[in-house]
N, C-alpha and C. Protein backbone atom coordinates (compact mmCIF):
# COMPACT_ATOMS: atom_id res chain seq x y z
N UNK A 1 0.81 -1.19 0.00
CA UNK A 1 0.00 0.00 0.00
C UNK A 1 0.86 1.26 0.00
N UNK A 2 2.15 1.29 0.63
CA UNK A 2 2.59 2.18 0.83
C UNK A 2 3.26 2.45 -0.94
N UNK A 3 3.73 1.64 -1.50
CA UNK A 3 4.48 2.09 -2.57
C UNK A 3 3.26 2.92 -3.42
N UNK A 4 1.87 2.70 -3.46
CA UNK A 4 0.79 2.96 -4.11
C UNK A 4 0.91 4.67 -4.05
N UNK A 5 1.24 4.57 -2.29
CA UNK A 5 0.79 6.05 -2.24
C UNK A 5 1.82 6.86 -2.68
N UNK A 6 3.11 6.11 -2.48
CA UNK A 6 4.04 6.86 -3.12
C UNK A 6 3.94 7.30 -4.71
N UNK A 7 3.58 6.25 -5.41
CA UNK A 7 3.35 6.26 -6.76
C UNK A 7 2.79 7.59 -6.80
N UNK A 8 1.46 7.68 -5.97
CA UNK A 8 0.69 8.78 -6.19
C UNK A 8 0.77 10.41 -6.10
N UNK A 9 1.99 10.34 -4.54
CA UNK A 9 2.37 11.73 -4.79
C UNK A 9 3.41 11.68 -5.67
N UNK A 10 3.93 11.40 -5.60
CA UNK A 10 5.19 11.43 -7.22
C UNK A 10 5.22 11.67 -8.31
N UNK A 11 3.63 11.28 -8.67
CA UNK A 11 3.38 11.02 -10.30
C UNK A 11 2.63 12.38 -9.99
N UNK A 12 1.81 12.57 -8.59
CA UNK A 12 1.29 14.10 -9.37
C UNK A 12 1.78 15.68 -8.64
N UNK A 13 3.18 15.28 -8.13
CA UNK A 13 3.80 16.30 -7.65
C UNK A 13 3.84 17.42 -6.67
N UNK A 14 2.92 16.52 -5.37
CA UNK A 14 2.37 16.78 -4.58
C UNK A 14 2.93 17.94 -3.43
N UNK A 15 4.95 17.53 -3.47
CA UNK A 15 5.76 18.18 -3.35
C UNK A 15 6.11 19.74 -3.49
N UNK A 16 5.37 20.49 -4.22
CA UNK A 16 5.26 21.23 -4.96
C UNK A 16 3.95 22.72 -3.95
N UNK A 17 4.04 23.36 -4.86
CA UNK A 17 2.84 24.37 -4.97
C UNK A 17 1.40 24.02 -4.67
N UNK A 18 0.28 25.27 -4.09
CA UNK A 18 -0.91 24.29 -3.60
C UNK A 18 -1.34 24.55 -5.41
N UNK A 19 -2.55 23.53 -5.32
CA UNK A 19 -3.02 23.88 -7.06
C UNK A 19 -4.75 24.27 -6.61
N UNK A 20 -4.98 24.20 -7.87
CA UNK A 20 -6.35 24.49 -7.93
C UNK A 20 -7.84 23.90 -6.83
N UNK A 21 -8.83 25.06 -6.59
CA UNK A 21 -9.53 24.04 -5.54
C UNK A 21 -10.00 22.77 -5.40
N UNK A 22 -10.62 23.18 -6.81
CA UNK A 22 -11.09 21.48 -7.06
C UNK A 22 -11.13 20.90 -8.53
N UNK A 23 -10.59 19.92 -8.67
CA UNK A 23 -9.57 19.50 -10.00
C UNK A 23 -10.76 18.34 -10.97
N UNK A 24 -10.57 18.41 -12.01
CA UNK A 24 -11.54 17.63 -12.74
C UNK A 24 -10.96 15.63 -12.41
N UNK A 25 -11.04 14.94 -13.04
CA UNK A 25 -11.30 13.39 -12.66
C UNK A 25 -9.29 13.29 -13.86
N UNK A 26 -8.71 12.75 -12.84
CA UNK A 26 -7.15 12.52 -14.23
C UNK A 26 -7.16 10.84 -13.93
N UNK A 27 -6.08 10.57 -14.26
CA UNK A 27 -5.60 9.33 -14.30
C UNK A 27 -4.00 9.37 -14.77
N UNK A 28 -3.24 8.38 -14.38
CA UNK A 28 -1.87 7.76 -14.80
C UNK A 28 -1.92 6.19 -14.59
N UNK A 29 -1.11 5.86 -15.39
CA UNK A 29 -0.56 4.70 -15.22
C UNK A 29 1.16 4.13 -14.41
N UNK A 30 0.61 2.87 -13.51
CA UNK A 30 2.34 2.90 -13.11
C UNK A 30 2.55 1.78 -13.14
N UNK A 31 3.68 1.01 -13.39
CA UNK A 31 3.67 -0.87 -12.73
C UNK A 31 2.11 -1.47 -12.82
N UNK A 32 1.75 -1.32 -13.95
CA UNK A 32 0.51 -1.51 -14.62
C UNK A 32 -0.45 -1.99 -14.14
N UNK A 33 -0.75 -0.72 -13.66
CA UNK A 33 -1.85 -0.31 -12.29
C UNK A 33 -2.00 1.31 -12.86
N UNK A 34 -4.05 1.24 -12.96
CA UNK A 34 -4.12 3.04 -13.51
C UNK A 34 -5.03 3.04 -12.32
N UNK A 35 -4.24 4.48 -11.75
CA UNK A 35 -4.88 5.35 -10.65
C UNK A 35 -5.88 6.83 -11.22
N UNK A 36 -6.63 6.40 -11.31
CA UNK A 36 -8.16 7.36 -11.27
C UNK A 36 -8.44 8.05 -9.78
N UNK A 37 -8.21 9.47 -10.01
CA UNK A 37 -8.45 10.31 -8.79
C UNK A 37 -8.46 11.89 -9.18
N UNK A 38 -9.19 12.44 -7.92
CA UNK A 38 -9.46 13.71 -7.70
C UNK A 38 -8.18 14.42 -7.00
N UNK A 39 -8.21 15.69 -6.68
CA UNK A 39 -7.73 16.43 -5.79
C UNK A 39 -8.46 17.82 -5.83
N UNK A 40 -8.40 18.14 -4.45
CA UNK A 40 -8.95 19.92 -3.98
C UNK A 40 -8.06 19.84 -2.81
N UNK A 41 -7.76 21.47 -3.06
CA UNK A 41 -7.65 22.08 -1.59
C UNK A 41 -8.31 22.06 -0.14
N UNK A 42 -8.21 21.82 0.64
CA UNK A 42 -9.41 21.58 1.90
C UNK A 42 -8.30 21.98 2.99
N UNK A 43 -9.08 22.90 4.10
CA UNK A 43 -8.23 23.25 4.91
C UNK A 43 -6.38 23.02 5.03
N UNK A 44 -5.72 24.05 4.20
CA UNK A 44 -4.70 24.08 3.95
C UNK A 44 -3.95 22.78 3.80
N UNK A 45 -4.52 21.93 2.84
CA UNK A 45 -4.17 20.47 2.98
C UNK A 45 -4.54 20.30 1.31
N UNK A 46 -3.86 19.13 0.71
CA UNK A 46 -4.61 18.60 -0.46
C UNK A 46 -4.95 17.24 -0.34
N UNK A 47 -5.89 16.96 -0.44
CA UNK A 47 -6.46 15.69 -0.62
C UNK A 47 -6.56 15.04 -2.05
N UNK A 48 -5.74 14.00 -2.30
CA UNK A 48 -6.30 12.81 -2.96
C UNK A 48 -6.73 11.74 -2.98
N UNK A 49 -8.22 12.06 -3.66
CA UNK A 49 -9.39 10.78 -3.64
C UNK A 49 -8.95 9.98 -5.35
N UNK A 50 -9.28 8.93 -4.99
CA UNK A 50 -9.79 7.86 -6.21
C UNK A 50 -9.31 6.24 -5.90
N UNK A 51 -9.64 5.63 -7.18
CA UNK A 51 -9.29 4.42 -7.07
C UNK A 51 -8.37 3.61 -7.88
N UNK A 52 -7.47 2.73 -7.88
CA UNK A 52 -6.68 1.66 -8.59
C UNK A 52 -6.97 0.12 -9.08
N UNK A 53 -6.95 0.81 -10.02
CA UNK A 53 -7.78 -0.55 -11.29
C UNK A 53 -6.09 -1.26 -12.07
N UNK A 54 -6.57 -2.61 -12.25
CA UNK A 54 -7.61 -3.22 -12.08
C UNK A 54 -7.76 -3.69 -10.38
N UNK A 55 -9.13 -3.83 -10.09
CA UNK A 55 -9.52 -4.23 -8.48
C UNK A 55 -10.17 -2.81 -8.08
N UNK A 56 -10.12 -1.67 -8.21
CA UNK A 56 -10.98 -0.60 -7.71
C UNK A 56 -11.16 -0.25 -6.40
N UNK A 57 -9.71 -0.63 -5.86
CA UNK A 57 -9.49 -0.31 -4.56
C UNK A 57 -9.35 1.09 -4.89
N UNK A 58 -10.10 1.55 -3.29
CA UNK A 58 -10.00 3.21 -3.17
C UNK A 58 -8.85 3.72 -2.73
N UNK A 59 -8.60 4.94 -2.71
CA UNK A 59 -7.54 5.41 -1.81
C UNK A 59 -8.09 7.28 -1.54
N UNK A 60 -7.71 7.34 -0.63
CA UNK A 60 -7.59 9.31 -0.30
C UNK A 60 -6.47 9.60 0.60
N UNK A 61 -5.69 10.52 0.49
CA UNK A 61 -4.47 10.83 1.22
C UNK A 61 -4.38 11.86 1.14
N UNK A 62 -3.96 12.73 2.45
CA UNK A 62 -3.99 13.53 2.81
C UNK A 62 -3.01 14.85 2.72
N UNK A 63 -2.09 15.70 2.02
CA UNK A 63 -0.81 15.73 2.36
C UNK A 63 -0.51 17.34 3.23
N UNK A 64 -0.35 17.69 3.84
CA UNK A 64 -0.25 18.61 5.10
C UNK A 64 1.47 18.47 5.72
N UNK A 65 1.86 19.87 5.83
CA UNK A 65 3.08 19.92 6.70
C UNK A 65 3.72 18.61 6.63
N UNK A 66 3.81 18.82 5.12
CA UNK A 66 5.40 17.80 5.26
C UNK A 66 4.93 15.88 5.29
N UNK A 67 3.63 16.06 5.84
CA UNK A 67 3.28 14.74 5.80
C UNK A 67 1.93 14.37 4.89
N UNK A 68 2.03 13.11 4.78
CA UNK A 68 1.05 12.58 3.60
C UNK A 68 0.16 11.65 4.93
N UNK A 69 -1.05 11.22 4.91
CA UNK A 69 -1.83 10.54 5.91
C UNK A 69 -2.94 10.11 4.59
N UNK A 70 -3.20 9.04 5.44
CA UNK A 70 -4.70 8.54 4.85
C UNK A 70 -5.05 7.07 4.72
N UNK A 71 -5.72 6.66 3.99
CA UNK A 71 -6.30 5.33 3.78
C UNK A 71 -5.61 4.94 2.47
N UNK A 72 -5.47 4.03 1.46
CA UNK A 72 -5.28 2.73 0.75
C UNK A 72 -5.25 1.65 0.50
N UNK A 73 -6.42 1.58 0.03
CA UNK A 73 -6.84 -0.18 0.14
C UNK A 73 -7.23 -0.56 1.39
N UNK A 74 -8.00 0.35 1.95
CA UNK A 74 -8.20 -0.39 3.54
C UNK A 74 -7.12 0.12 4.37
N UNK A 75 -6.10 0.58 4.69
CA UNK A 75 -4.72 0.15 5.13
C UNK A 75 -4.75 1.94 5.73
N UNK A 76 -4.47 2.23 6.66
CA UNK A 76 -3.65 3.37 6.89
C UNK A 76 -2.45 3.54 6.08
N UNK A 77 -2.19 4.77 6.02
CA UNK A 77 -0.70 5.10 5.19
C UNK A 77 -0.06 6.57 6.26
N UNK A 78 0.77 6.83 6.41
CA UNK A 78 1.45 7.70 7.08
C UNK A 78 3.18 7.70 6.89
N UNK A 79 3.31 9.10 5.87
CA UNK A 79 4.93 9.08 5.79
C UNK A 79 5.41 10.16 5.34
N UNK A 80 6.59 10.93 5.92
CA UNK A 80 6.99 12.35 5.57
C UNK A 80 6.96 12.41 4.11
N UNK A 81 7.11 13.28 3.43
CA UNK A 81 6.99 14.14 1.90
C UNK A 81 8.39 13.76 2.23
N UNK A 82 9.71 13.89 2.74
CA UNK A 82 11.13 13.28 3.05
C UNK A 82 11.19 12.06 1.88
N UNK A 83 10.55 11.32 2.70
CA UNK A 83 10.56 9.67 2.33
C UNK A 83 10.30 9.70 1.05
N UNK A 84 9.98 10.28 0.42
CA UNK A 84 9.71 10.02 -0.81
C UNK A 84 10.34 10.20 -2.02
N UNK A 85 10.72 8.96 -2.71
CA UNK A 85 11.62 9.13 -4.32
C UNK A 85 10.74 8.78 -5.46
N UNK A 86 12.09 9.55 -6.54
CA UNK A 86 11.19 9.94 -7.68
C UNK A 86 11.01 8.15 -8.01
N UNK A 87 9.64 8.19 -8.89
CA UNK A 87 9.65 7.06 -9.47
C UNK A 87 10.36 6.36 -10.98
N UNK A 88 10.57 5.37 -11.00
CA UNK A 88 11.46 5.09 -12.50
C UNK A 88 10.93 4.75 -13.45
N UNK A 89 10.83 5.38 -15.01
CA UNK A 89 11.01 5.19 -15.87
C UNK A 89 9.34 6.46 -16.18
N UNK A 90 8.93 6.84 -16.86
CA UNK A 90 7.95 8.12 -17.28
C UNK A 90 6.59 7.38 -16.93
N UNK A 91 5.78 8.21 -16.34
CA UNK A 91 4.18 8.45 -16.30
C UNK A 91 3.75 9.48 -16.41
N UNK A 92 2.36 9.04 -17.40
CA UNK A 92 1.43 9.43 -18.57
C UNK A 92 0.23 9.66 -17.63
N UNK A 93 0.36 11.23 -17.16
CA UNK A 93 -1.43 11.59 -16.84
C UNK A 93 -2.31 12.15 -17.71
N UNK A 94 -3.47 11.49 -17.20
CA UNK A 94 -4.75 12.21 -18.50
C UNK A 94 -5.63 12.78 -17.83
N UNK A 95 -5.84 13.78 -18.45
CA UNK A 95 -7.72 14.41 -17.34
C UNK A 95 -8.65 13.83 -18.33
N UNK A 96 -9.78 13.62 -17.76
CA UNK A 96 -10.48 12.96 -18.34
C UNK A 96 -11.69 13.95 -17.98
């Protein structure tokens, strides 16, 4: 679960600048697994919602001061913005 979430801030650069409030439906692909999800701003925090197909497990994570929190697949997730490396080889996001 945890590499999932990593996938997720990585691929959408979570690291970074706050973005827009509330973001239309994207997707990427990684280790051939496509993550379908949202993001908005919410109390100085960004949240990402969606799910990972194939199987349509959900996920939402939280990322705030340095840290990322939330659910995946059932699972708590909790780990500094630190911990986190780039991922290898290119991913392809789409808004849909």
């Amino acid at each position: 679960m945890r590499m999932l979430s990593f996938a997720i801030v990585i691929a959408l650069g979570f690291t970074g600048p706050a973005f827009a409030e509330k973001s239309v439906e994207k997707s990427f692909d990684h280790d051939g697994t496509t993550y379908v999800y949202q993001t908005e701003a919410k109390n100085n925090a960004k949240v990402i919602s969606g799910r990972a197909f194939p199987g349509g497990k959900s996920f939402r994570l939280v990322v705030a001061n340095g840290m990322v929190r939330g659910v995946s697949g059932g699972a708590p997730v909790s780990f500094a913005l630190n911990d986190v490396k780039p991922l290898k080889g290119a991913v392809k996001i789409s808004m849909r």
